[in-house]
PDB file of N, CA and C in Angstrom:
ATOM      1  N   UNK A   1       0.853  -1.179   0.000  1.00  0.00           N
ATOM      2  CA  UNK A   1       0.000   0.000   0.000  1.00  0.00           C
ATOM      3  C   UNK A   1       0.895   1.238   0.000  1.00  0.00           C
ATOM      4  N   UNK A   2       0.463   2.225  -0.925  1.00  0.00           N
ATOM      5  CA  UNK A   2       1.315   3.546  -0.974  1.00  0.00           C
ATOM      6  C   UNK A   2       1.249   4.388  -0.095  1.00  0.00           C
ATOM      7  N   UNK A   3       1.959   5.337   0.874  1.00  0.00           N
ATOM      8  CA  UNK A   3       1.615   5.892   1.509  1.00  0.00           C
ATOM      9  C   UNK A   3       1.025   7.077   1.359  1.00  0.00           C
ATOM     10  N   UNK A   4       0.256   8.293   0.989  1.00  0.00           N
ATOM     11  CA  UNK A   4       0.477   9.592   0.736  1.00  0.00           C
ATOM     12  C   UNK A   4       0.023  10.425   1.470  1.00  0.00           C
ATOM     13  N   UNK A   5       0.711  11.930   1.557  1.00  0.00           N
ATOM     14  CA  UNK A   5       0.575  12.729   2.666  1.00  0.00           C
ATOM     15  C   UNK A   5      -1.474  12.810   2.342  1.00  0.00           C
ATOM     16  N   UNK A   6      -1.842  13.100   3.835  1.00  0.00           N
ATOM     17  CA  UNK A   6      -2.931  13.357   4.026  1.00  0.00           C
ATOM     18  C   UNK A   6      -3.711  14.568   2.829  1.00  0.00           C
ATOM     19  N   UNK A   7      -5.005  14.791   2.478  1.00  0.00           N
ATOM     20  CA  UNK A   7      -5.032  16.062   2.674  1.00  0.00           C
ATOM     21  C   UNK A   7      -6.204  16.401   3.180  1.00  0.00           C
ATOM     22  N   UNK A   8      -6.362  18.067   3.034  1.00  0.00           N
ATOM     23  CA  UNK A   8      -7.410  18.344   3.910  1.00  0.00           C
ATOM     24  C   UNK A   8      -8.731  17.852   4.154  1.00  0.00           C
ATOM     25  N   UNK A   9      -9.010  17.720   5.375  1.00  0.00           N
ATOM     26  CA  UNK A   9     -10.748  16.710   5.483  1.00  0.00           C
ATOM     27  C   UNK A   9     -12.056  17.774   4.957  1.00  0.00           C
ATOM     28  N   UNK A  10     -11.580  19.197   5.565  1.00  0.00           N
ATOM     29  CA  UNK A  10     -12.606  20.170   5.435  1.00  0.00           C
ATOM     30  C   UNK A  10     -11.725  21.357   5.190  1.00  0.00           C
ATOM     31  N   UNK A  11     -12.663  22.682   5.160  1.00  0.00           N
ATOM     32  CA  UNK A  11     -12.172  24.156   4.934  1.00  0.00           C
ATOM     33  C   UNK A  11     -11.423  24.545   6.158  1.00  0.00           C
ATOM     34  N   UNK A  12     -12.003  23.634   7.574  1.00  0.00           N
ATOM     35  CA  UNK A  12     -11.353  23.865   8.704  1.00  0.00           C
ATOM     36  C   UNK A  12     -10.241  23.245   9.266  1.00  0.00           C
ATOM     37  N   UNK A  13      -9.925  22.050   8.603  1.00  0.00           N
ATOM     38  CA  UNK A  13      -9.288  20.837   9.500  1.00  0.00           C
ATOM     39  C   UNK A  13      -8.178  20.451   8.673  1.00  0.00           C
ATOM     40  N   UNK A  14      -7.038  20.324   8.906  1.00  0.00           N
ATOM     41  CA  UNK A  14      -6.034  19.669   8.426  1.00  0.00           C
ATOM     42  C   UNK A  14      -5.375  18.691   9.002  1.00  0.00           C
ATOM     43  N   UNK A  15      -4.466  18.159   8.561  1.00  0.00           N
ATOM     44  CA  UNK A  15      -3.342  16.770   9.455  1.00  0.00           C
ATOM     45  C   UNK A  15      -2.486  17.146   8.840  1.00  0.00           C
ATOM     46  N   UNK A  16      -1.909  16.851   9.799  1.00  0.00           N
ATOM     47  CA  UNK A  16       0.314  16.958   9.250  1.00  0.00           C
ATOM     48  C   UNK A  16       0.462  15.283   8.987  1.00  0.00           C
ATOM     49  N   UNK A  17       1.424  14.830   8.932  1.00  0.00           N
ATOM     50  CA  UNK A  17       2.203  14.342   7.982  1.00  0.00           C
ATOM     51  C   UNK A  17       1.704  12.472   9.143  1.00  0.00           C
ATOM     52  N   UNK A  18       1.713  13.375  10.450  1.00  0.00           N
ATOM     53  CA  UNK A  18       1.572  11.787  11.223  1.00  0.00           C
ATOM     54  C   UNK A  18       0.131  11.850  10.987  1.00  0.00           C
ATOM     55  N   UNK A  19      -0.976  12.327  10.665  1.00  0.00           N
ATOM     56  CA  UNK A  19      -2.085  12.481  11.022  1.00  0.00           C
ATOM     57  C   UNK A  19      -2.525  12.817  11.788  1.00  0.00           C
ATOM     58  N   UNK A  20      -2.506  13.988  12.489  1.00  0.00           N
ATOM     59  CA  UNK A  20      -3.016  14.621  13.881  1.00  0.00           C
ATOM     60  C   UNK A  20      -3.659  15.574  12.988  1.00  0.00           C
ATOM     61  N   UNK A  21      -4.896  15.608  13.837  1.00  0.00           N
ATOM     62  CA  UNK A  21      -5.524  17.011  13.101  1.00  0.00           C
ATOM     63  C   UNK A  21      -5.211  18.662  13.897  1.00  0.00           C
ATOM     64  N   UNK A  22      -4.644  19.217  12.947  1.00  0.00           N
ATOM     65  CA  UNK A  22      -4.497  20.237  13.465  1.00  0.00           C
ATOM     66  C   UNK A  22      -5.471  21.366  12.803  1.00  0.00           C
ATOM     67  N   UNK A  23      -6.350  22.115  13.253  1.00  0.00           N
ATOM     68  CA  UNK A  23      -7.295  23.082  13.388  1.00  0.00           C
ATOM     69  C   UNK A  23      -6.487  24.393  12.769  1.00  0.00           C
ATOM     70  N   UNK A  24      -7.347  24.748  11.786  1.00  0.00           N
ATOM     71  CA  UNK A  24      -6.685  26.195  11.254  1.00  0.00           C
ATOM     72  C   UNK A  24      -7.562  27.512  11.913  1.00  0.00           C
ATOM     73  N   UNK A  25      -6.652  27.794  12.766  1.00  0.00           N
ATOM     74  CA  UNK A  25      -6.670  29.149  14.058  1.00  0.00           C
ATOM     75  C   UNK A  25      -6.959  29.890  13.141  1.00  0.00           C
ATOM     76  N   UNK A  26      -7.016  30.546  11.838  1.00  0.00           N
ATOM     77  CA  UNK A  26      -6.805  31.625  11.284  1.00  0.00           C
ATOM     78  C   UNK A  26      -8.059  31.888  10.968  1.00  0.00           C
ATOM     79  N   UNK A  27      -9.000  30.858  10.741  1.00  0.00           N
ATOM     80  CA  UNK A  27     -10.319  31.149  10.428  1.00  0.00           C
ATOM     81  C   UNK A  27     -10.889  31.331  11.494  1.00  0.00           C
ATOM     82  N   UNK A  28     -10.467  31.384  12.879  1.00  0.00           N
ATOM     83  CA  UNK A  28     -11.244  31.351  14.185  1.00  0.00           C
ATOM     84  C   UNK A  28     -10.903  33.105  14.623  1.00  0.00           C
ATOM     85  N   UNK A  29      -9.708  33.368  13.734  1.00  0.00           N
ATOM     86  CA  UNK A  29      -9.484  34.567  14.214  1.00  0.00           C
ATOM     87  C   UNK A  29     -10.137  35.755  13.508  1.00  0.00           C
ATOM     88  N   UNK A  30     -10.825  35.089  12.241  1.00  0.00           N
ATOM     89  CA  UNK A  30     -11.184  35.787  11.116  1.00  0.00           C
ATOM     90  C   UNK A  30     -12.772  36.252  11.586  1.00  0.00           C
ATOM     91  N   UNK A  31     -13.401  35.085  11.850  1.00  0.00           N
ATOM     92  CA  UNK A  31     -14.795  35.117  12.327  1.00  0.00           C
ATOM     93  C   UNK A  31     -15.009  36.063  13.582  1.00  0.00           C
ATOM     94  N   UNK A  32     -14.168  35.953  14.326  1.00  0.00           N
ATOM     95  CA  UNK A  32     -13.444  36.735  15.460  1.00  0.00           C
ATOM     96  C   UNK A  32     -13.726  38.337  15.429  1.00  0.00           C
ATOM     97  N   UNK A  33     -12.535  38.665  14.441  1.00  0.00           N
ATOM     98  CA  UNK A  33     -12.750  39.353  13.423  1.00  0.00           C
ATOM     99  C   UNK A  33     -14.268  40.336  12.880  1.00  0.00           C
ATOM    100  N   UNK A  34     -14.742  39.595  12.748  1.00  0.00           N
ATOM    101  CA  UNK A  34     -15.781  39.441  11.688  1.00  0.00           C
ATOM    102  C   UNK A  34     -17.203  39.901  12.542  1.00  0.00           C
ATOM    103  N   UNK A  35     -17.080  39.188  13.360  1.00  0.00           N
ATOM    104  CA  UNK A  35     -18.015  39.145  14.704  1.00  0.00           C
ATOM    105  C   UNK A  35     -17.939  41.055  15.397  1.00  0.00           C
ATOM    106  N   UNK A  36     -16.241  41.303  15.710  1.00  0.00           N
ATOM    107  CA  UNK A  36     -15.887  42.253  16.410  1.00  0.00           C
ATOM    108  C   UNK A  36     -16.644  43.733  15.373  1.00  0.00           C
ATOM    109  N   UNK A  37     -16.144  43.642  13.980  1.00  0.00           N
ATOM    110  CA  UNK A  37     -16.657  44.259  12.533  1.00  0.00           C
ATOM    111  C   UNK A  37     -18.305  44.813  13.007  1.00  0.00           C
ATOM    112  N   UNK A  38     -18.998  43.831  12.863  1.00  0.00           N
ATOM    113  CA  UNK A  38     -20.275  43.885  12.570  1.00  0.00           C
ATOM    114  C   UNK A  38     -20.851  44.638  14.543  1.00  0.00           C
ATOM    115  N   UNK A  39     -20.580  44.188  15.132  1.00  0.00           N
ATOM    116  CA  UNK A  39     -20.893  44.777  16.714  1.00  0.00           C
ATOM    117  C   UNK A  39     -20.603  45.561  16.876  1.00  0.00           C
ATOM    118  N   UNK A  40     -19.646  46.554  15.759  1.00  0.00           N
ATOM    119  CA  UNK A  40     -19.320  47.684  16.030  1.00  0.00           C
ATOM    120  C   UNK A  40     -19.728  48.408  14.579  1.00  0.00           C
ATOM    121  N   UNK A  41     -20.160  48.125  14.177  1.00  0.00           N
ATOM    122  CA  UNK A  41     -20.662  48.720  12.591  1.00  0.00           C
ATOM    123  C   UNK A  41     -21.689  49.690  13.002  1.00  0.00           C
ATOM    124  N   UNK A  42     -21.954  51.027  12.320  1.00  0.00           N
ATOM    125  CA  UNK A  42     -22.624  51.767  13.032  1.00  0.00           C
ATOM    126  C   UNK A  42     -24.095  51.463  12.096  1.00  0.00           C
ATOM    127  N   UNK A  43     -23.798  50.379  11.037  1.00  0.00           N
ATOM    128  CA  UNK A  43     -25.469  50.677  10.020  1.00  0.00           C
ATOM    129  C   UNK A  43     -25.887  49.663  10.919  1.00  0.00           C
ATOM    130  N   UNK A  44     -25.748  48.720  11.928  1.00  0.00           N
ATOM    131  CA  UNK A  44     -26.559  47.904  12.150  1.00  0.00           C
ATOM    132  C   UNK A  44     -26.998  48.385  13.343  1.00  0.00           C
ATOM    133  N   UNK A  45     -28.373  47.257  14.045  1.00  0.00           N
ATOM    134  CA  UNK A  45     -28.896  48.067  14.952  1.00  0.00           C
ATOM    135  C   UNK A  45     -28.526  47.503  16.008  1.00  0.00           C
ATOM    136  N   UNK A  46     -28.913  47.973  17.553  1.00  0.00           N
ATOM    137  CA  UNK A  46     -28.886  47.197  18.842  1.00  0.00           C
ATOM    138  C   UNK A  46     -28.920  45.863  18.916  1.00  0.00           C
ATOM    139  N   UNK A  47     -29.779  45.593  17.861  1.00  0.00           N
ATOM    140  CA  UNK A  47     -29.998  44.200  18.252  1.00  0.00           C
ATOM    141  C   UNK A  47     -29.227  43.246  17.146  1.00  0.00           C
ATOM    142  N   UNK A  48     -28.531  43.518  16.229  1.00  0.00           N
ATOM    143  CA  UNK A  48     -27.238  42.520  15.714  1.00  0.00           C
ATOM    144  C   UNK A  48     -26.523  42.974  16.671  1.00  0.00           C
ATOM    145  N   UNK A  49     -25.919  44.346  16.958  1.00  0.00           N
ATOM    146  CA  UNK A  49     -24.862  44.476  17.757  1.00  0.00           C
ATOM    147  C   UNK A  49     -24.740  43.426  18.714  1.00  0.00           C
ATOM    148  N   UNK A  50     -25.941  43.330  19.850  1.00  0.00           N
ATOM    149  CA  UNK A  50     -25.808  42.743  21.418  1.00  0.00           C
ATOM    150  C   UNK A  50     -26.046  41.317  20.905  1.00  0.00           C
ATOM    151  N   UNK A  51     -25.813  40.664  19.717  1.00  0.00           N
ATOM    152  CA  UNK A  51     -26.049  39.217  19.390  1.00  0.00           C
ATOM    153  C   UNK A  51     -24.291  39.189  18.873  1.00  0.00           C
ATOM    154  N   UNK A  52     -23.846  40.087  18.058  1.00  0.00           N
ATOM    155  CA  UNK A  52     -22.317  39.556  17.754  1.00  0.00           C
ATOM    156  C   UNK A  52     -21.922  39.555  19.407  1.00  0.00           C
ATOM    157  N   UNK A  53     -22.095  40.975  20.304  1.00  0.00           N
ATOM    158  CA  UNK A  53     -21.459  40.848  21.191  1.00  0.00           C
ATOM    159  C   UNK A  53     -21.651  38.948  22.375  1.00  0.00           C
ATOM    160  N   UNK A  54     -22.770  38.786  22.405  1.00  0.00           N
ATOM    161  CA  UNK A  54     -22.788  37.408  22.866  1.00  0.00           C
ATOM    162  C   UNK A  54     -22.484  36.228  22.288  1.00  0.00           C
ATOM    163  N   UNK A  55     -22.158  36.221  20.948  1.00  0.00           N
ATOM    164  CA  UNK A  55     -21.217  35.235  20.449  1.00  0.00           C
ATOM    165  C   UNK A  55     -20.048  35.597  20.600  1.00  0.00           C
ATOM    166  N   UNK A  56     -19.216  36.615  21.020  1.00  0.00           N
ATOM    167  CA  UNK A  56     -18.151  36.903  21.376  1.00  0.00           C
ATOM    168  C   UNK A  56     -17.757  36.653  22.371  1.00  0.00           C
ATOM    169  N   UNK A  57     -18.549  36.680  23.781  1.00  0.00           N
ATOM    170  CA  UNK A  57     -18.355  36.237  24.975  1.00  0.00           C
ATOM    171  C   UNK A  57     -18.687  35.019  24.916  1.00  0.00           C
ATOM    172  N   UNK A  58     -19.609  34.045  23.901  1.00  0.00           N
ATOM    173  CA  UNK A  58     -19.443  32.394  24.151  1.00  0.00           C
ATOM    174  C   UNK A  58     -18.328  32.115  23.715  1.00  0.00           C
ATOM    175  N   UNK A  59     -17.415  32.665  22.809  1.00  0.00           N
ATOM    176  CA  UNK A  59     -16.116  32.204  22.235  1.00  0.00           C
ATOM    177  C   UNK A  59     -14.689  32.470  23.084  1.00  0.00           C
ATOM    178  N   UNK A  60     -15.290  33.356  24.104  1.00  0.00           N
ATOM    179  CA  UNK A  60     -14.288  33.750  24.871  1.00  0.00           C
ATOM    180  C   UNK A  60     -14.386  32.851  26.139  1.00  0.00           C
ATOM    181  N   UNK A  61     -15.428  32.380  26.593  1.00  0.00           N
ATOM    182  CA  UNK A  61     -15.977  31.567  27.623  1.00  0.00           C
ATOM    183  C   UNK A  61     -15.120  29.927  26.945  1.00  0.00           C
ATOM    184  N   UNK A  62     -15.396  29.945  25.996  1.00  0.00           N
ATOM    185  CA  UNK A  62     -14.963  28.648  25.517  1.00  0.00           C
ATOM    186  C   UNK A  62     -13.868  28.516  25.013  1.00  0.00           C
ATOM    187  N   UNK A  63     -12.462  29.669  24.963  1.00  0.00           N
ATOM    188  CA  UNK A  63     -11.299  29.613  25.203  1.00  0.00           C
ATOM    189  C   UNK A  63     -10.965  29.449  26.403  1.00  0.00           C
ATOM    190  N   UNK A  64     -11.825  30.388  27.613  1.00  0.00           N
ATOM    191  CA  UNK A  64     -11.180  30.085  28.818  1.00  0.00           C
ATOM    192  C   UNK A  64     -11.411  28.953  29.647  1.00  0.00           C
ATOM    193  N   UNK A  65     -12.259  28.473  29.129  1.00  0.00           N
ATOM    194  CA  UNK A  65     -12.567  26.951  29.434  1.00  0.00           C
ATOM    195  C   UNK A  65     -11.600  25.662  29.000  1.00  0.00           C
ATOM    196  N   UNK A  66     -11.111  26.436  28.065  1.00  0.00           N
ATOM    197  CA  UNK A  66     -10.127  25.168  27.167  1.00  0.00           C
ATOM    198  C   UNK A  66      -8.640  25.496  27.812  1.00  0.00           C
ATOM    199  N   UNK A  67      -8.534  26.776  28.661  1.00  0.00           N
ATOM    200  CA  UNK A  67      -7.551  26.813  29.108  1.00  0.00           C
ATOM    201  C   UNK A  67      -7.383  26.308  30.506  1.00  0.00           C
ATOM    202  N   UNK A  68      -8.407  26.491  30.964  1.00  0.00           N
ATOM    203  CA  UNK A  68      -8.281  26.016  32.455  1.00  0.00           C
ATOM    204  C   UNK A  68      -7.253  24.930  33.228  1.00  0.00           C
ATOM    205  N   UNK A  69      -7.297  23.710  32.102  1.00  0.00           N
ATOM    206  CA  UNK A  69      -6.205  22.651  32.455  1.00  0.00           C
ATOM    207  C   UNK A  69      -4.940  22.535  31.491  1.00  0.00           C
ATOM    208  N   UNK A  70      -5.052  23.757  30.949  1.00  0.00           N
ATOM    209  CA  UNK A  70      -3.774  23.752  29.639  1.00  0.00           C
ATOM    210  C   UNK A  70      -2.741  23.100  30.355  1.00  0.00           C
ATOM    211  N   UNK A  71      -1.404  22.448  30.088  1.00  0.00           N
ATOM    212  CA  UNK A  71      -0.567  22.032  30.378  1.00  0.00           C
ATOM    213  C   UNK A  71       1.045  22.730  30.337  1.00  0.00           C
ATOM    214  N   UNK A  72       1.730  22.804  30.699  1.00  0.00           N
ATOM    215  CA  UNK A  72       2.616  23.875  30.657  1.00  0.00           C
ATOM    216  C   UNK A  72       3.778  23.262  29.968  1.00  0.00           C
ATOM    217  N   UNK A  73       4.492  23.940  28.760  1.00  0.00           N
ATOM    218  CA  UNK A  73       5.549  23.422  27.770  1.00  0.00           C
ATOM    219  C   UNK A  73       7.017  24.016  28.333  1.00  0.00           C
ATOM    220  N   UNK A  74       7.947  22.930  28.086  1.00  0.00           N
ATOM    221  CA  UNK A  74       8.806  23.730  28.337  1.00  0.00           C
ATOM    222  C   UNK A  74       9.465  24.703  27.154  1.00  0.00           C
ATOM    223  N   UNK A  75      10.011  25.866  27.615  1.00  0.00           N
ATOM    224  CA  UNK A  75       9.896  27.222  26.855  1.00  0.00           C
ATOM    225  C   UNK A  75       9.190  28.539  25.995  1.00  0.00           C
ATOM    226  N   UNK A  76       7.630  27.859  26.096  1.00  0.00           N
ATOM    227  CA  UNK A  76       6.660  28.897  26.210  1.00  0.00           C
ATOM    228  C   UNK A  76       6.845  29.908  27.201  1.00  0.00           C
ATOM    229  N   UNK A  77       6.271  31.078  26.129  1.00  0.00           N
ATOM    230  CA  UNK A  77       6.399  32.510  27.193  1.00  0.00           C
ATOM    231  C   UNK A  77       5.090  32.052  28.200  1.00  0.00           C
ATOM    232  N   UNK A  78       5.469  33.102  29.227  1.00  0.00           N
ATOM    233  CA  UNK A  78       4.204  33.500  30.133  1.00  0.00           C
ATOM    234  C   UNK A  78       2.771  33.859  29.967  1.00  0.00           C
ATOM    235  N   UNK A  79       1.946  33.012  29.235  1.00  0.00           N
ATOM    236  CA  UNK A  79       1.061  33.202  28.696  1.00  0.00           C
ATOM    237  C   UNK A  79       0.181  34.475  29.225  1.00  0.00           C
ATOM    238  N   UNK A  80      -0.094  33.965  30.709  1.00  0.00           N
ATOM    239  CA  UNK A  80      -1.221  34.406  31.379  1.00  0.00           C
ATOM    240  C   UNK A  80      -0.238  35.546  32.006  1.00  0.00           C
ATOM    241  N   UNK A  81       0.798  35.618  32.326  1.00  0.00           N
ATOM    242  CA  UNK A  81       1.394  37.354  32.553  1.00  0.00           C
ATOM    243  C   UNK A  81       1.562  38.314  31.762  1.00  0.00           C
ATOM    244  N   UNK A  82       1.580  37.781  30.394  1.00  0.00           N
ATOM    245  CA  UNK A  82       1.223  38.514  29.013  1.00  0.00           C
ATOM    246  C   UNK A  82       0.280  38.900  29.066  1.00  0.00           C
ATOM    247  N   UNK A  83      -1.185  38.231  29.037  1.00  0.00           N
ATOM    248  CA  UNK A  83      -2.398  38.587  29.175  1.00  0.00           C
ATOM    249  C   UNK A  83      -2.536  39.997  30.245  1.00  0.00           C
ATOM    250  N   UNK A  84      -2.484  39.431  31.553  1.00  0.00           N
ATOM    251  CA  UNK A  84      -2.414  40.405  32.491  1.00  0.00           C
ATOM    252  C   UNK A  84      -2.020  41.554  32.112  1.00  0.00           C
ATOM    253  N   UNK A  85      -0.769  41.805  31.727  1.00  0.00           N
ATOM    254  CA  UNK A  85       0.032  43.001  31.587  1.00  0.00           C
ATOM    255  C   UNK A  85      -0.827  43.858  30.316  1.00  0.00           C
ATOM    256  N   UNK A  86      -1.144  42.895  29.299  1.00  0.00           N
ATOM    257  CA  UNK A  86      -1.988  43.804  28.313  1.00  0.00           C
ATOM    258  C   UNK A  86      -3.243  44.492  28.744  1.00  0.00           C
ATOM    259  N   UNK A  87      -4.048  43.438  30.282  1.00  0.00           N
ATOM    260  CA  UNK A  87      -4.859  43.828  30.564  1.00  0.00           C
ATOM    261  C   UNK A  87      -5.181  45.347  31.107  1.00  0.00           C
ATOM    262  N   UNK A  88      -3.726  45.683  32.198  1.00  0.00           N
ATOM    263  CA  UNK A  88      -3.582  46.498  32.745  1.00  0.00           C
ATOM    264  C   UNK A  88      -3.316  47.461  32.051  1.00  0.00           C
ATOM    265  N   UNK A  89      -2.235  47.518  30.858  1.00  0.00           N
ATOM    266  CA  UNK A  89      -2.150  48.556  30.191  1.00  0.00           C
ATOM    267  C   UNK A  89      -3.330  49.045  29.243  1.00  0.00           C
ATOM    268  N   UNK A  90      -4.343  48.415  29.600  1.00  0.00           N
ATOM    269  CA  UNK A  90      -5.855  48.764  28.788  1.00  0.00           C
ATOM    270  C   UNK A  90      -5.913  48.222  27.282  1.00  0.00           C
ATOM    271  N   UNK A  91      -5.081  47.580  26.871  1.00  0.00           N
ATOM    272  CA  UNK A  91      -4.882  46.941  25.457  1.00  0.00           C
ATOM    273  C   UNK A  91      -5.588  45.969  25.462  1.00  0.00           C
ATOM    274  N   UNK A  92      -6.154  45.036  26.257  1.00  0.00           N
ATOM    275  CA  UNK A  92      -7.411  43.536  26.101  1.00  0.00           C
ATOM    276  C   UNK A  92      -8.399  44.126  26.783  1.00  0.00           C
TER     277      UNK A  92
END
């Protein structure tokens, strides 16, 4: 049997070479994005606004959920003192 590299399953999902699926972040950042766009768009009304804004806080709820038991690598920066520090300087 021949081997050949994987390819993509969907618009979202890829595998590297062992087959692990690795998730393309870029479209999560886009929608993100996209979401932030429209909640702040001045033609739309209150009520798209306060609906992007609550899909924004389920996506944020469900990062910080996925972080809760993250595991710690060796030589990653300081994730969460990064955060902080942006927090304080009013930048997040």
């Amino acid at each position: 049997m021949v081997k050949t590299k994987l390819q993509p399953h969907n618009d979202r999902v890829y595998y590297n070479e062992e087959g692990m699926i690795i998730p393309n972040s870029e479209k999560a950042c886009h929608i993100i994005w996209e979401l932030s766009y429209e909640m702040n768009n001045p033609r739309n009304d209150g009520w798209t606004g306060s609906d992007m804004k609550k899909r924004l806080w389920d996506i944020k709820m469900a990062v910080d959920k996925a972080l809760i038991n993250a595991p710690d690598y060796v030589g990653e920066p300081a994730y969460e003192d990064i955060y902080i520090m942006e927090k304080l300087k009013g930048k997040v």
